[in-house]
PDB file of N, CA and C in Angstrom:
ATOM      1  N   UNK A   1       0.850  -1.173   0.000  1.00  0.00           N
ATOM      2  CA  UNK A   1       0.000   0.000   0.000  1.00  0.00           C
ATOM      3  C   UNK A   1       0.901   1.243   0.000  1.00  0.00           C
ATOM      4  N   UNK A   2       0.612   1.748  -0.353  1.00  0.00           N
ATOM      5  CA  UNK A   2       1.589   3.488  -0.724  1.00  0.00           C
ATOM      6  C   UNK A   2       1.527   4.162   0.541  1.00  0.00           C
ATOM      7  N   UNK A   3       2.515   5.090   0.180  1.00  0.00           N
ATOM      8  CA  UNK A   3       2.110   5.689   2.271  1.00  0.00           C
ATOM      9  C   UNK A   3       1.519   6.964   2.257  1.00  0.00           C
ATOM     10  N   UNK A   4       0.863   6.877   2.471  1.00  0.00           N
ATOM     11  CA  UNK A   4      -0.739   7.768   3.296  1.00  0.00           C
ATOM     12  C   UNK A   4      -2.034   7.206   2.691  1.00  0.00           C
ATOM     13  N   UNK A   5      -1.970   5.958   2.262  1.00  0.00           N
ATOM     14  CA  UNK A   5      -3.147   5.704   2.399  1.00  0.00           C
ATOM     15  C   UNK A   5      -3.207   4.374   3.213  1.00  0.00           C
ATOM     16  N   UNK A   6      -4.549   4.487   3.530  1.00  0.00           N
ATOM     17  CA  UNK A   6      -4.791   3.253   4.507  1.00  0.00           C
ATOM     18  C   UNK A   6      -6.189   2.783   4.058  1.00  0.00           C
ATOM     19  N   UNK A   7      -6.756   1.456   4.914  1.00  0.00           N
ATOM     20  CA  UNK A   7      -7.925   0.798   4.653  1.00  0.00           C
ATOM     21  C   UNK A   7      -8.614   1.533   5.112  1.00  0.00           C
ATOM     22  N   UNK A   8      -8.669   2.178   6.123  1.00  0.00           N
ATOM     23  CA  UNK A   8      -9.807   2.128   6.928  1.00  0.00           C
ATOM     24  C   UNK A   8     -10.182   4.224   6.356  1.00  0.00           C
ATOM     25  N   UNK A   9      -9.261   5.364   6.326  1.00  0.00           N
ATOM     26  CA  UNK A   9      -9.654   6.351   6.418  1.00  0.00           C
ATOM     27  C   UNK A   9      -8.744   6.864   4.811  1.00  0.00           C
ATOM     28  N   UNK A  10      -8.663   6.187   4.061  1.00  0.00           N
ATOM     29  CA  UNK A  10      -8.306   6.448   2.485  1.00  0.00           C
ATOM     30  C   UNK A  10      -6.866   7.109   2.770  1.00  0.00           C
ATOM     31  N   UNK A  11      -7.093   7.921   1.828  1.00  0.00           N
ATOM     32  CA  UNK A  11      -5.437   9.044   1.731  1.00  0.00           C
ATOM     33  C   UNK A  11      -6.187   9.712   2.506  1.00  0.00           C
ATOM     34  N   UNK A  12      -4.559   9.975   3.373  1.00  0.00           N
ATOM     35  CA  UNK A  12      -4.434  10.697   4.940  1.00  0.00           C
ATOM     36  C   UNK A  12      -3.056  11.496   4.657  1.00  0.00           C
ATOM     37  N   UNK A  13      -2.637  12.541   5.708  1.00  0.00           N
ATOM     38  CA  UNK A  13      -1.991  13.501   5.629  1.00  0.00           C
ATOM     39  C   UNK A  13      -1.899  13.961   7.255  1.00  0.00           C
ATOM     40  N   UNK A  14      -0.564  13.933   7.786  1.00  0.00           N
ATOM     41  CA  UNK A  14      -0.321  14.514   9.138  1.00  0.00           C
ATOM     42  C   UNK A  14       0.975  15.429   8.980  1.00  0.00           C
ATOM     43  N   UNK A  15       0.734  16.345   9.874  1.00  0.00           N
ATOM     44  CA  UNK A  15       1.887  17.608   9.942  1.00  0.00           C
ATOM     45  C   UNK A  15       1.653  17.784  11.448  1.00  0.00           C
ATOM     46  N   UNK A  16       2.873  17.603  11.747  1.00  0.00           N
ATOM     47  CA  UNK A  16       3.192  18.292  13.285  1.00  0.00           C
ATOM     48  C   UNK A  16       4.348  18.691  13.454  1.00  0.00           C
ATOM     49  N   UNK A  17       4.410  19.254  14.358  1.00  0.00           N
ATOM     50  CA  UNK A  17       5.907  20.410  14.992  1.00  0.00           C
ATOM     51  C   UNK A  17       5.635  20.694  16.671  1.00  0.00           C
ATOM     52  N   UNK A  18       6.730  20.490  17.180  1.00  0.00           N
ATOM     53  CA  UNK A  18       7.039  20.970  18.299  1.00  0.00           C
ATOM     54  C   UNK A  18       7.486  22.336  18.683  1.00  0.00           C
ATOM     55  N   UNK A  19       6.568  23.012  19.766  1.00  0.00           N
ATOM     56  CA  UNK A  19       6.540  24.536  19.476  1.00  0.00           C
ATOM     57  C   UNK A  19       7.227  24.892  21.284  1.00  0.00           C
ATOM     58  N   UNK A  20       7.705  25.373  21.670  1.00  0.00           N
ATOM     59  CA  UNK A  20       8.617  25.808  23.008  1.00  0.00           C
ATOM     60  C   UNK A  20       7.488  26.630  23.712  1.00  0.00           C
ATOM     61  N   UNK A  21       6.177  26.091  24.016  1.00  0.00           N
ATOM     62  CA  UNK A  21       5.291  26.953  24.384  1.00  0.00           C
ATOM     63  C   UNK A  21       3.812  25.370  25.265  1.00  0.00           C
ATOM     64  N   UNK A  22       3.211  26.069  26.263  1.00  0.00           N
ATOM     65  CA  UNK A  22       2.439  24.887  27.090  1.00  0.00           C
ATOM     66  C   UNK A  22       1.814  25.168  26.188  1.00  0.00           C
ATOM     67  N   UNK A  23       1.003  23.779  26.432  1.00  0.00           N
ATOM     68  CA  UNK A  23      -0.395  23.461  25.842  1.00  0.00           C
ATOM     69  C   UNK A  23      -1.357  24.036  25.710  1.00  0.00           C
ATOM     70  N   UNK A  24      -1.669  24.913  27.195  1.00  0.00           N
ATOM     71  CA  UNK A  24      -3.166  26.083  27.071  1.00  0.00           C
ATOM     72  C   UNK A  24      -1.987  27.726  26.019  1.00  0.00           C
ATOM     73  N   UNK A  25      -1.687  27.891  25.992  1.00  0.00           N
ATOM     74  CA  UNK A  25      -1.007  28.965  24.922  1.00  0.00           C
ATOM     75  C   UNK A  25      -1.289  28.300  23.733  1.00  0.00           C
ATOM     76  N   UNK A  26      -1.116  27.585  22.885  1.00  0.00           N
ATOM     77  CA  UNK A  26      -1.451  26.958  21.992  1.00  0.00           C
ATOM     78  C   UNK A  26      -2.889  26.586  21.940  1.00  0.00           C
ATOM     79  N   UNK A  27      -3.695  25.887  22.394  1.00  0.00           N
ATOM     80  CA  UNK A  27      -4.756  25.980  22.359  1.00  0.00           C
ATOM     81  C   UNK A  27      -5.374  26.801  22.419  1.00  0.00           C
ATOM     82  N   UNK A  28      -5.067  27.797  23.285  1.00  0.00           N
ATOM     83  CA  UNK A  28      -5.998  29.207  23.395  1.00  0.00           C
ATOM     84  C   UNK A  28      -5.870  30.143  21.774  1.00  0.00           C
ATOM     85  N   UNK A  29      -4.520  29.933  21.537  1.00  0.00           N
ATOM     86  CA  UNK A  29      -4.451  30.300  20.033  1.00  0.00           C
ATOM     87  C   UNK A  29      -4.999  30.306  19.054  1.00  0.00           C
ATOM     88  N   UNK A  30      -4.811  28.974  18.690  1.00  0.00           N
ATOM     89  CA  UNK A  30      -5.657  28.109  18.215  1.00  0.00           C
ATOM     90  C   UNK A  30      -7.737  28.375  18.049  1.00  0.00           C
ATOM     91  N   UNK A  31      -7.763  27.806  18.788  1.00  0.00           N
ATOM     92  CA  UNK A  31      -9.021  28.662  18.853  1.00  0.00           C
ATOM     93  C   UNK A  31      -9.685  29.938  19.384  1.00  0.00           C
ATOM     94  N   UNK A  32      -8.636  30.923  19.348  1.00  0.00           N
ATOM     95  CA  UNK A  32      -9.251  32.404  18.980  1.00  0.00           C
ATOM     96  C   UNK A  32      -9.471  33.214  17.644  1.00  0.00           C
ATOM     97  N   UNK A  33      -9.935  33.714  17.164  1.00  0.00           N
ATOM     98  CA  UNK A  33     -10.243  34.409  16.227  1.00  0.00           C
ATOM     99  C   UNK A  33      -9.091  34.270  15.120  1.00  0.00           C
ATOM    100  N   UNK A  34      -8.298  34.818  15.628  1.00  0.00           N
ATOM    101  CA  UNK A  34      -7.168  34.853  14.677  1.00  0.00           C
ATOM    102  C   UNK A  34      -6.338  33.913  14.451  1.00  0.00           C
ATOM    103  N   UNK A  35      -6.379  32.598  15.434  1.00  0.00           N
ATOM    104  CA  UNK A  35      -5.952  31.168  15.360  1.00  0.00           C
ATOM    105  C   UNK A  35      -6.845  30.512  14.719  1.00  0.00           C
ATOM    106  N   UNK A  36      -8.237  30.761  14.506  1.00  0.00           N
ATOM    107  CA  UNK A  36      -9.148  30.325  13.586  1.00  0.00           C
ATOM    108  C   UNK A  36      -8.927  30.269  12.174  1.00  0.00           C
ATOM    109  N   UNK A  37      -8.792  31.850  11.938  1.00  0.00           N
ATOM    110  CA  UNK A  37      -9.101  32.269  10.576  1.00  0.00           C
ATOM    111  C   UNK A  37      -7.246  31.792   9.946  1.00  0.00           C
ATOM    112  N   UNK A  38      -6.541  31.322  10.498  1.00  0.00           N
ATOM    113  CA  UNK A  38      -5.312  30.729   9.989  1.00  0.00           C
ATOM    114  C   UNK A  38      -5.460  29.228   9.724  1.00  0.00           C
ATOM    115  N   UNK A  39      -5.842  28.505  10.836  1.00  0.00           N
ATOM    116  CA  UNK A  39      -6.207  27.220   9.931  1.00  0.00           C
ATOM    117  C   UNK A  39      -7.492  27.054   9.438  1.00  0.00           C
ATOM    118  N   UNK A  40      -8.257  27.494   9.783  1.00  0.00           N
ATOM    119  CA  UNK A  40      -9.913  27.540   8.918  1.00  0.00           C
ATOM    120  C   UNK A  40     -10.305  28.582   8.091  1.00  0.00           C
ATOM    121  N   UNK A  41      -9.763  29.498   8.204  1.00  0.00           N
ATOM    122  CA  UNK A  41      -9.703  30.808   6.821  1.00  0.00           C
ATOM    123  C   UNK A  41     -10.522  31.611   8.025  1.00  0.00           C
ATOM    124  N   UNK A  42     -10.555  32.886   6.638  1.00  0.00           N
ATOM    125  CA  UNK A  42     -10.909  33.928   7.272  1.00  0.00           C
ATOM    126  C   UNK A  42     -12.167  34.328   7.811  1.00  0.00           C
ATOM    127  N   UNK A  43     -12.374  34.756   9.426  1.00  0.00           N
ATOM    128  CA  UNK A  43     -14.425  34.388   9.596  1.00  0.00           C
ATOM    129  C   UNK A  43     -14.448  33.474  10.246  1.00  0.00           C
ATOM    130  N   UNK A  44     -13.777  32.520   9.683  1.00  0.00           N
ATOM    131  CA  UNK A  44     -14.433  30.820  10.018  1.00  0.00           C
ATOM    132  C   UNK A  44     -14.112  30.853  11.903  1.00  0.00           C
ATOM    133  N   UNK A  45     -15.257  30.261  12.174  1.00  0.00           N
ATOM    134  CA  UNK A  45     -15.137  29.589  13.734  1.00  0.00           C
ATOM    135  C   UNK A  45     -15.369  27.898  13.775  1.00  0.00           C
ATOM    136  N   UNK A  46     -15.375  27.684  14.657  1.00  0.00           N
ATOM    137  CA  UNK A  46     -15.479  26.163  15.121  1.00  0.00           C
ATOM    138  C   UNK A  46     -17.426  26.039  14.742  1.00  0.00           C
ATOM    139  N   UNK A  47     -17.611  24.621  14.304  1.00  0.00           N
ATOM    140  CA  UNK A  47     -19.012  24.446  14.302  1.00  0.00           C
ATOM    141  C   UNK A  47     -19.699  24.689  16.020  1.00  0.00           C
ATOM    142  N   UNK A  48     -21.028  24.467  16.012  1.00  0.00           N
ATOM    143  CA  UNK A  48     -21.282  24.629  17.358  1.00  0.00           C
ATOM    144  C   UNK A  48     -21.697  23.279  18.253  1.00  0.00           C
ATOM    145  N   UNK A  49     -21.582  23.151  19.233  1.00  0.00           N
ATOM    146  CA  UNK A  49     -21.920  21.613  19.529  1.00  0.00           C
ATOM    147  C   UNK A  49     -23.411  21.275  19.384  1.00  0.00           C
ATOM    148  N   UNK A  50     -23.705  20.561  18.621  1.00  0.00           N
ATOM    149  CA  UNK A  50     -24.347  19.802  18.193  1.00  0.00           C
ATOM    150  C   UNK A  50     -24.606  19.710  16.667  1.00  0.00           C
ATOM    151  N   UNK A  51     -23.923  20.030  16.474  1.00  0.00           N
ATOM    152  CA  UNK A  51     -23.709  20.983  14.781  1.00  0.00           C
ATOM    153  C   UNK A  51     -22.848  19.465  13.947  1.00  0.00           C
ATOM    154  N   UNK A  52     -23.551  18.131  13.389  1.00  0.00           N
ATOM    155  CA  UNK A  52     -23.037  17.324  12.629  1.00  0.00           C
ATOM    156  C   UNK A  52     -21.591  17.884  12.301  1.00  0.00           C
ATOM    157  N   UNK A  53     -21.459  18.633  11.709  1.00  0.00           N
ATOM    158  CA  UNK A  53     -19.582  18.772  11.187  1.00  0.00           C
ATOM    159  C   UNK A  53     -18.596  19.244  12.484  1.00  0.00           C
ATOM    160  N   UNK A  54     -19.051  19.005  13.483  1.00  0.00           N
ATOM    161  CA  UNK A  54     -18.171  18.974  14.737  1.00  0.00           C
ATOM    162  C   UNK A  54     -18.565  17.658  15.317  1.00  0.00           C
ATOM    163  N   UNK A  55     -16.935  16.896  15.080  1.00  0.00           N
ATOM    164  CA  UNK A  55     -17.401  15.055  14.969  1.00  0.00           C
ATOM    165  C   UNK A  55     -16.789  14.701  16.608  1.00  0.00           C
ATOM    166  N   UNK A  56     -16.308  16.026  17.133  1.00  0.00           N
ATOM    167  CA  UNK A  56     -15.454  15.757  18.681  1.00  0.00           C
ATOM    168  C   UNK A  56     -14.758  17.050  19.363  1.00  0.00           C
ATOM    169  N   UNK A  57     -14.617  17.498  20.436  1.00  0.00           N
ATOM    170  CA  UNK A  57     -14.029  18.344  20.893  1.00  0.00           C
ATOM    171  C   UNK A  57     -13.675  17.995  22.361  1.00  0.00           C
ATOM    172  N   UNK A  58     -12.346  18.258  22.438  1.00  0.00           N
ATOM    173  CA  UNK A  58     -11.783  17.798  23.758  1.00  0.00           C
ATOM    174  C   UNK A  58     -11.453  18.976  23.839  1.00  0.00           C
ATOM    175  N   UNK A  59     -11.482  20.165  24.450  1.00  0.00           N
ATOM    176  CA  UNK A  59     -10.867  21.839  24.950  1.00  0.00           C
ATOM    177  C   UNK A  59      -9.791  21.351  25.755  1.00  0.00           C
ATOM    178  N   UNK A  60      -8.547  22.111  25.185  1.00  0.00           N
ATOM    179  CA  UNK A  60      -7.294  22.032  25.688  1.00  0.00           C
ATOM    180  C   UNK A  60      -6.532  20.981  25.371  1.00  0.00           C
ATOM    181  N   UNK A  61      -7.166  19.707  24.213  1.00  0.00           N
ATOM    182  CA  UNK A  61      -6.564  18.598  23.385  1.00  0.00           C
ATOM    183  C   UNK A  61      -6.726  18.514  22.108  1.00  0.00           C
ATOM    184  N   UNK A  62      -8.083  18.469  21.713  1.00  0.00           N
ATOM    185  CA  UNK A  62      -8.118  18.253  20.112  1.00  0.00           C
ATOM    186  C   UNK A  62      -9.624  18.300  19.917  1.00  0.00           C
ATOM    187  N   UNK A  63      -9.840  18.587  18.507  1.00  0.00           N
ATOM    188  CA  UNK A  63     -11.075  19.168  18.081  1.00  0.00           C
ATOM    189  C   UNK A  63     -11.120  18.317  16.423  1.00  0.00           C
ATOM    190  N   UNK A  64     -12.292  17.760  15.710  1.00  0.00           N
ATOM    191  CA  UNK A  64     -12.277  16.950  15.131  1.00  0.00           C
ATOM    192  C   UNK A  64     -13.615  17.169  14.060  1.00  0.00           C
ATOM    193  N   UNK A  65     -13.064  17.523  13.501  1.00  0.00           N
ATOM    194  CA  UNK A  65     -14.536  18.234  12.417  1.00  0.00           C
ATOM    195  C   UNK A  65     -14.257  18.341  10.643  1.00  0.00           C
ATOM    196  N   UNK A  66     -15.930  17.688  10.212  1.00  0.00           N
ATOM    197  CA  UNK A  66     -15.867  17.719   9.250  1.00  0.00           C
ATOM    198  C   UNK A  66     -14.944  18.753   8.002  1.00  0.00           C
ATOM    199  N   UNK A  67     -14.350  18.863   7.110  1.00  0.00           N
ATOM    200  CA  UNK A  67     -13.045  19.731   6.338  1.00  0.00           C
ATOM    201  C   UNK A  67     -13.529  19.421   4.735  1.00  0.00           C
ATOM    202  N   UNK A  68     -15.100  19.952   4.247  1.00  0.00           N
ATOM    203  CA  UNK A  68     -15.171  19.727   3.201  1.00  0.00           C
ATOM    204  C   UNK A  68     -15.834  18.200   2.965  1.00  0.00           C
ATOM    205  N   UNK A  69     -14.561  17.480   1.737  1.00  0.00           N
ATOM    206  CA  UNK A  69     -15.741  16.153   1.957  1.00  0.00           C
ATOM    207  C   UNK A  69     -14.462  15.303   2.627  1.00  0.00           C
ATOM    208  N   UNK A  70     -13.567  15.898   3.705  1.00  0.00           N
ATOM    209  CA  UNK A  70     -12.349  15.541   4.145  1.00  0.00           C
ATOM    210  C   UNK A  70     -12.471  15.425   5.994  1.00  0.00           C
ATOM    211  N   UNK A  71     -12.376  14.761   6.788  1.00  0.00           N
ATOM    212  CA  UNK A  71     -11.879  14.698   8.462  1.00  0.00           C
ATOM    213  C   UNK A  71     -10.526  15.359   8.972  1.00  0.00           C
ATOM    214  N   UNK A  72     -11.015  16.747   9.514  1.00  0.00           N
ATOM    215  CA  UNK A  72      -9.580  17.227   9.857  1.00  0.00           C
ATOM    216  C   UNK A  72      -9.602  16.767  11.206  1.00  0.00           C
ATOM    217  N   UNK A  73      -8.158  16.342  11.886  1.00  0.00           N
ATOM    218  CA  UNK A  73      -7.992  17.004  13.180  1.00  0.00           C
ATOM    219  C   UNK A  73      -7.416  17.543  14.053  1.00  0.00           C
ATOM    220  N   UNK A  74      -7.390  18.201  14.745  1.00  0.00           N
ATOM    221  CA  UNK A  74      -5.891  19.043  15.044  1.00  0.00           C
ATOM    222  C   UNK A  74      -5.563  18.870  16.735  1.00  0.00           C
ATOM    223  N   UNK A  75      -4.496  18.726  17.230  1.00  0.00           N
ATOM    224  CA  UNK A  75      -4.384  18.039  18.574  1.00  0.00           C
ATOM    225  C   UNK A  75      -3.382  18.977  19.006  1.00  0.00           C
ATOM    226  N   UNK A  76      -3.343  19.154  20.243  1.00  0.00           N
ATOM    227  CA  UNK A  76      -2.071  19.846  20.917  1.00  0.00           C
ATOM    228  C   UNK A  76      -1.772  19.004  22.151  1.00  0.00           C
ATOM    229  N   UNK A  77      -0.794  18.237  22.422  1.00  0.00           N
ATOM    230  CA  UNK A  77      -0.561  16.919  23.457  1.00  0.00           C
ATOM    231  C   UNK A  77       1.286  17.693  23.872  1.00  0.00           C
ATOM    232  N   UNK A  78       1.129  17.177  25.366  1.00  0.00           N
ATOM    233  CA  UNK A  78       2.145  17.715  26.121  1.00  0.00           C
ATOM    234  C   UNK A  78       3.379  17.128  25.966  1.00  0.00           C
ATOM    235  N   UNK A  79       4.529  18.045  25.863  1.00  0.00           N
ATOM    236  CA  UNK A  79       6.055  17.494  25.179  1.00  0.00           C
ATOM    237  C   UNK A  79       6.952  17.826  26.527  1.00  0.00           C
ATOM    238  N   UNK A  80       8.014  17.398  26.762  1.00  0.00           N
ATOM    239  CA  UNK A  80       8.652  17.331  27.620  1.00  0.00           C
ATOM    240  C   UNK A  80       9.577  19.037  27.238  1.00  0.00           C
ATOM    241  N   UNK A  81       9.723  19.515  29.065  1.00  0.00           N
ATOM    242  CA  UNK A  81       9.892  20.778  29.070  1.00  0.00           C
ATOM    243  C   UNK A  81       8.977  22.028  28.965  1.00  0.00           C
ATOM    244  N   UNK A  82       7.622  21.725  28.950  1.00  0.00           N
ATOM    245  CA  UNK A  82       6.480  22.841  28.819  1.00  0.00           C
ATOM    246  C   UNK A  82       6.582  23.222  27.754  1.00  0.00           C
ATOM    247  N   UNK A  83       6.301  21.856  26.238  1.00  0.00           N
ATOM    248  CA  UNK A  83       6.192  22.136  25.298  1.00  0.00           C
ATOM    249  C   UNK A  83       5.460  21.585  24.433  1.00  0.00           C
ATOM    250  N   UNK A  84       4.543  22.167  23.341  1.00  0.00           N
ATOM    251  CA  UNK A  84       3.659  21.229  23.045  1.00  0.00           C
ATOM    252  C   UNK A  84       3.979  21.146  21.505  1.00  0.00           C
ATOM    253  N   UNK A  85       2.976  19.459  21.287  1.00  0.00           N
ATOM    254  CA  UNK A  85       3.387  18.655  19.861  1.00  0.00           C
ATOM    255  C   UNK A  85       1.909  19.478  19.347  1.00  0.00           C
ATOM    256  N   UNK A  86       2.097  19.998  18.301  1.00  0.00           N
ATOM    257  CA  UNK A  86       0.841  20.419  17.456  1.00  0.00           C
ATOM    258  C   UNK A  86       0.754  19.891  16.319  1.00  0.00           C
ATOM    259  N   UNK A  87      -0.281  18.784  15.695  1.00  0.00           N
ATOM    260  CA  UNK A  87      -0.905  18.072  14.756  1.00  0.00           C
ATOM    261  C   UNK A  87      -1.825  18.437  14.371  1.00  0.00           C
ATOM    262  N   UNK A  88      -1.939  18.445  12.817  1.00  0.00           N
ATOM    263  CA  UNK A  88      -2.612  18.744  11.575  1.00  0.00           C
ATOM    264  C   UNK A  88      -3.209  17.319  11.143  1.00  0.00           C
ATOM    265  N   UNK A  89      -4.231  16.211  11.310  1.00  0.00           N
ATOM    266  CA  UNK A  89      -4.356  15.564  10.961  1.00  0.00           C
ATOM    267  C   UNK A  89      -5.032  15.323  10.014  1.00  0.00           C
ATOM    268  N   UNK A  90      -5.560  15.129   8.428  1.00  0.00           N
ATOM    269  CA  UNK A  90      -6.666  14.892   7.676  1.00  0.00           C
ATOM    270  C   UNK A  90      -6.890  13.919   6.748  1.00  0.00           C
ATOM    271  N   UNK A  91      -8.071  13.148   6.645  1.00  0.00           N
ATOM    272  CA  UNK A  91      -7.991  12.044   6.104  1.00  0.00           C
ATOM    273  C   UNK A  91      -9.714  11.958   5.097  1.00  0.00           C
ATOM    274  N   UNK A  92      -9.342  10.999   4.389  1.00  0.00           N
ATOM    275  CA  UNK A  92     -10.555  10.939   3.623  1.00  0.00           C
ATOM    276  C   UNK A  92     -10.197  11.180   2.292  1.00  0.00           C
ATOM    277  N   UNK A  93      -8.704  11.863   2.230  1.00  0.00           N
ATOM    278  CA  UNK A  93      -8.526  12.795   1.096  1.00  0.00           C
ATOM    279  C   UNK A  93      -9.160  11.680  -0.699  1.00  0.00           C
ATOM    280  N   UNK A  94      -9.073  12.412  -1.792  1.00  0.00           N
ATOM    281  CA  UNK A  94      -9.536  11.840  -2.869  1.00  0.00           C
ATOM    282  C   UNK A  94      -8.471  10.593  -3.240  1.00  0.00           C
ATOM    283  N   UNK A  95      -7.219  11.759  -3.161  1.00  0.00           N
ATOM    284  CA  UNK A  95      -6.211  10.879  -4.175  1.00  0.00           C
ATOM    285  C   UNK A  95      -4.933  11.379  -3.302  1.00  0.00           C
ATOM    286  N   UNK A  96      -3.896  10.673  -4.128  1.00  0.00           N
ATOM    287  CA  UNK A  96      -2.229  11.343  -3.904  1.00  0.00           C
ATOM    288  C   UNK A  96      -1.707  12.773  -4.145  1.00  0.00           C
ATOM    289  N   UNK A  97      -2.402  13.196  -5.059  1.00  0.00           N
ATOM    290  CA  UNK A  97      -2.229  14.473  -5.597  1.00  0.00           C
ATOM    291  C   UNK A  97      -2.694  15.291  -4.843  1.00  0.00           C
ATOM    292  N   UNK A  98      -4.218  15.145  -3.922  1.00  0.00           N
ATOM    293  CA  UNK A  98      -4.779  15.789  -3.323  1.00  0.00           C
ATOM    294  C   UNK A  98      -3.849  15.955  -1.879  1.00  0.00           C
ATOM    295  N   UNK A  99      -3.618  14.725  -1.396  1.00  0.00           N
ATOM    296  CA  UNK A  99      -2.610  14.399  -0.035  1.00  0.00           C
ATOM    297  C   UNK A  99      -1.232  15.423  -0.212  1.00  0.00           C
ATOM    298  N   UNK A 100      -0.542  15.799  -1.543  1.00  0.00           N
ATOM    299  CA  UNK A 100       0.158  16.461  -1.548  1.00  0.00           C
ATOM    300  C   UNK A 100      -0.133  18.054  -1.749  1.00  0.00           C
ATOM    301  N   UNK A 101      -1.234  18.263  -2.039  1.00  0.00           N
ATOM    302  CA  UNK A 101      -1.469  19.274  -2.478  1.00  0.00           C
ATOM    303  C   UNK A 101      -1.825  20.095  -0.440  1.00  0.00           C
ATOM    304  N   UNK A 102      -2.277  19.229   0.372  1.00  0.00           N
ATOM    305  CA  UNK A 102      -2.781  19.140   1.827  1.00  0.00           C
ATOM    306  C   UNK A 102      -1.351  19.326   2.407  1.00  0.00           C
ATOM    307  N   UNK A 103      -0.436  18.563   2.070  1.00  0.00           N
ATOM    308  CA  UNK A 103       0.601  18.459   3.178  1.00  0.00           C
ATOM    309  C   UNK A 103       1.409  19.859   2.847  1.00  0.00           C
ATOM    310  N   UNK A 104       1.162  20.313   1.694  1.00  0.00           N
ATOM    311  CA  UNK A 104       1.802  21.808   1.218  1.00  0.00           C
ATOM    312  C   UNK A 104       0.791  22.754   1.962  1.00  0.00           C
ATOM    313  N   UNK A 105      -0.201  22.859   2.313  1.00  0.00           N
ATOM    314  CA  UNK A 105      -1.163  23.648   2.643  1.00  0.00           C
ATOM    315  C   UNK A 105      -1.078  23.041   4.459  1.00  0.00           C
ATOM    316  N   UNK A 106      -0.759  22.830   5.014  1.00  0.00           N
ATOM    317  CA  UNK A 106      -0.650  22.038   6.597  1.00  0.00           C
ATOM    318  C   UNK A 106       0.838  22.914   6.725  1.00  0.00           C
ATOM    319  N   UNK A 107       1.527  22.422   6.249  1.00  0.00           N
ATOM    320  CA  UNK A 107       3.094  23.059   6.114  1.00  0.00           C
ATOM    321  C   UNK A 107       3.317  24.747   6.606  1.00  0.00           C
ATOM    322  N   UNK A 108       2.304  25.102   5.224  1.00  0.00           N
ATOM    323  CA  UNK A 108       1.779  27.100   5.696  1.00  0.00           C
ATOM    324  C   UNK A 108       1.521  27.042   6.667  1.00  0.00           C
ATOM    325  N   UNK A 109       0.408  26.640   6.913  1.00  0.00           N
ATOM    326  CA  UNK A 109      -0.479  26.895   8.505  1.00  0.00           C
ATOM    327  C   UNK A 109       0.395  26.808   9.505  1.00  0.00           C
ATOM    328  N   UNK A 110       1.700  25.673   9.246  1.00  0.00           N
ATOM    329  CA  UNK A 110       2.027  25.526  10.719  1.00  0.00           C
ATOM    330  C   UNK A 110       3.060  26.659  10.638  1.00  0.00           C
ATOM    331  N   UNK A 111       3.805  27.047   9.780  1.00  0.00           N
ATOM    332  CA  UNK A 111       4.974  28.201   9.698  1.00  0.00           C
ATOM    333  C   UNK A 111       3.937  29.520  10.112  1.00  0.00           C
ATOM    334  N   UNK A 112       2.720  29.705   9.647  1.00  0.00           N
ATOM    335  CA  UNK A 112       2.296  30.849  10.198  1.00  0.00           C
ATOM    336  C   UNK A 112       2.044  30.970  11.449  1.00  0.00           C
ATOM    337  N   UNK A 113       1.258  29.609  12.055  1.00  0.00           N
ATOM    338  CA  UNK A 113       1.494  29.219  13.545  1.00  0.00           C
ATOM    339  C   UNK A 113       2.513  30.117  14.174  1.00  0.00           C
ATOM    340  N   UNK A 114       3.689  29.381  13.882  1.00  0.00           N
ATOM    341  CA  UNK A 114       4.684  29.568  14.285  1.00  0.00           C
ATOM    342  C   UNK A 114       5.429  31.066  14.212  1.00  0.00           C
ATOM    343  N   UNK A 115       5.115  31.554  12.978  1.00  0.00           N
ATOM    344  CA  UNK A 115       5.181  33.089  13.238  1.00  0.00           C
ATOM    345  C   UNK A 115       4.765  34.261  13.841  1.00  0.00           C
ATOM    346  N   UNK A 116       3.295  33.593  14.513  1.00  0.00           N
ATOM    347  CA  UNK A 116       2.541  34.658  15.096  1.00  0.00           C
ATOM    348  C   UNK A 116       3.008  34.111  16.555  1.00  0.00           C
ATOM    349  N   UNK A 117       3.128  32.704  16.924  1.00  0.00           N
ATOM    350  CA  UNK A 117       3.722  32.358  18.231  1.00  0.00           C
ATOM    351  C   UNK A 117       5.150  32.456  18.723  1.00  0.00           C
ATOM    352  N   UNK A 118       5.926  32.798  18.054  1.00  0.00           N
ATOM    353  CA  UNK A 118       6.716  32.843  17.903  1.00  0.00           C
ATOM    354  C   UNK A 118       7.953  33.807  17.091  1.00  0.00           C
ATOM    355  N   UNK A 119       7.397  35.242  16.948  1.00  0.00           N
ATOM    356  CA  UNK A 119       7.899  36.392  16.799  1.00  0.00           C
ATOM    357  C   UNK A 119       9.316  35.979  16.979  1.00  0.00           C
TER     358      UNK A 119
END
């Protein structure tokens, strides 16, 4: 089988980076306004709970919601030294082309991440 795809969730695509910052800083980021409109575009907020395209939300771990006709999910889990692992996860994708076209677009997000956290 080729790598990123699997049986069970098709072509898949993960991006993570370790950022020198706790977990609630990142999360709080993350889902504020302007941590929004960087990985969900501009405007965009989180669905609301009970809202079908919000498939999970753990506050202060990971949040898991429909991405088109795609499953994103994005996690922030604790790294040694008061630092956290931040994951881009998405799966469902069409094809290979699409998976690459995602892991180029995950890549941005996390360098901008990283630019606004990290001045």
């Amino acid at each position: 089988m080729p790598v990123g795809l699997t049986r069970d969730a098709g072509w898949e695509i993960g991006v993570s980076k370790t950022l020198p910052l706790p977990v609630a800083t990142v999360w709080e980021f993350l889902v504020s306004p302007e941590g929004l409109a960087l990985w969900l575009g501009p405007g965009a907020a989180l669905p609301a709970e009970g809202d079908p395209a919000l498939r999970g939300l753990r506050p202060g771990d990971r949040v898991r919601l429909t991405y088109g006709d795609t499953v994103l999910q994005v996690t922030v889990s604790p790294a040694s030294g008061d630092r956290t692992v931040l994951t881009f996860h998405q799966e469902h994708l069409a094809d290979a082309e699409e998976r690459e076209r995602q892991r180029a677009h995950w890549k941005g997000v996390m360098a901008e991440i990283m630019r606004v956290l990290l001045p």
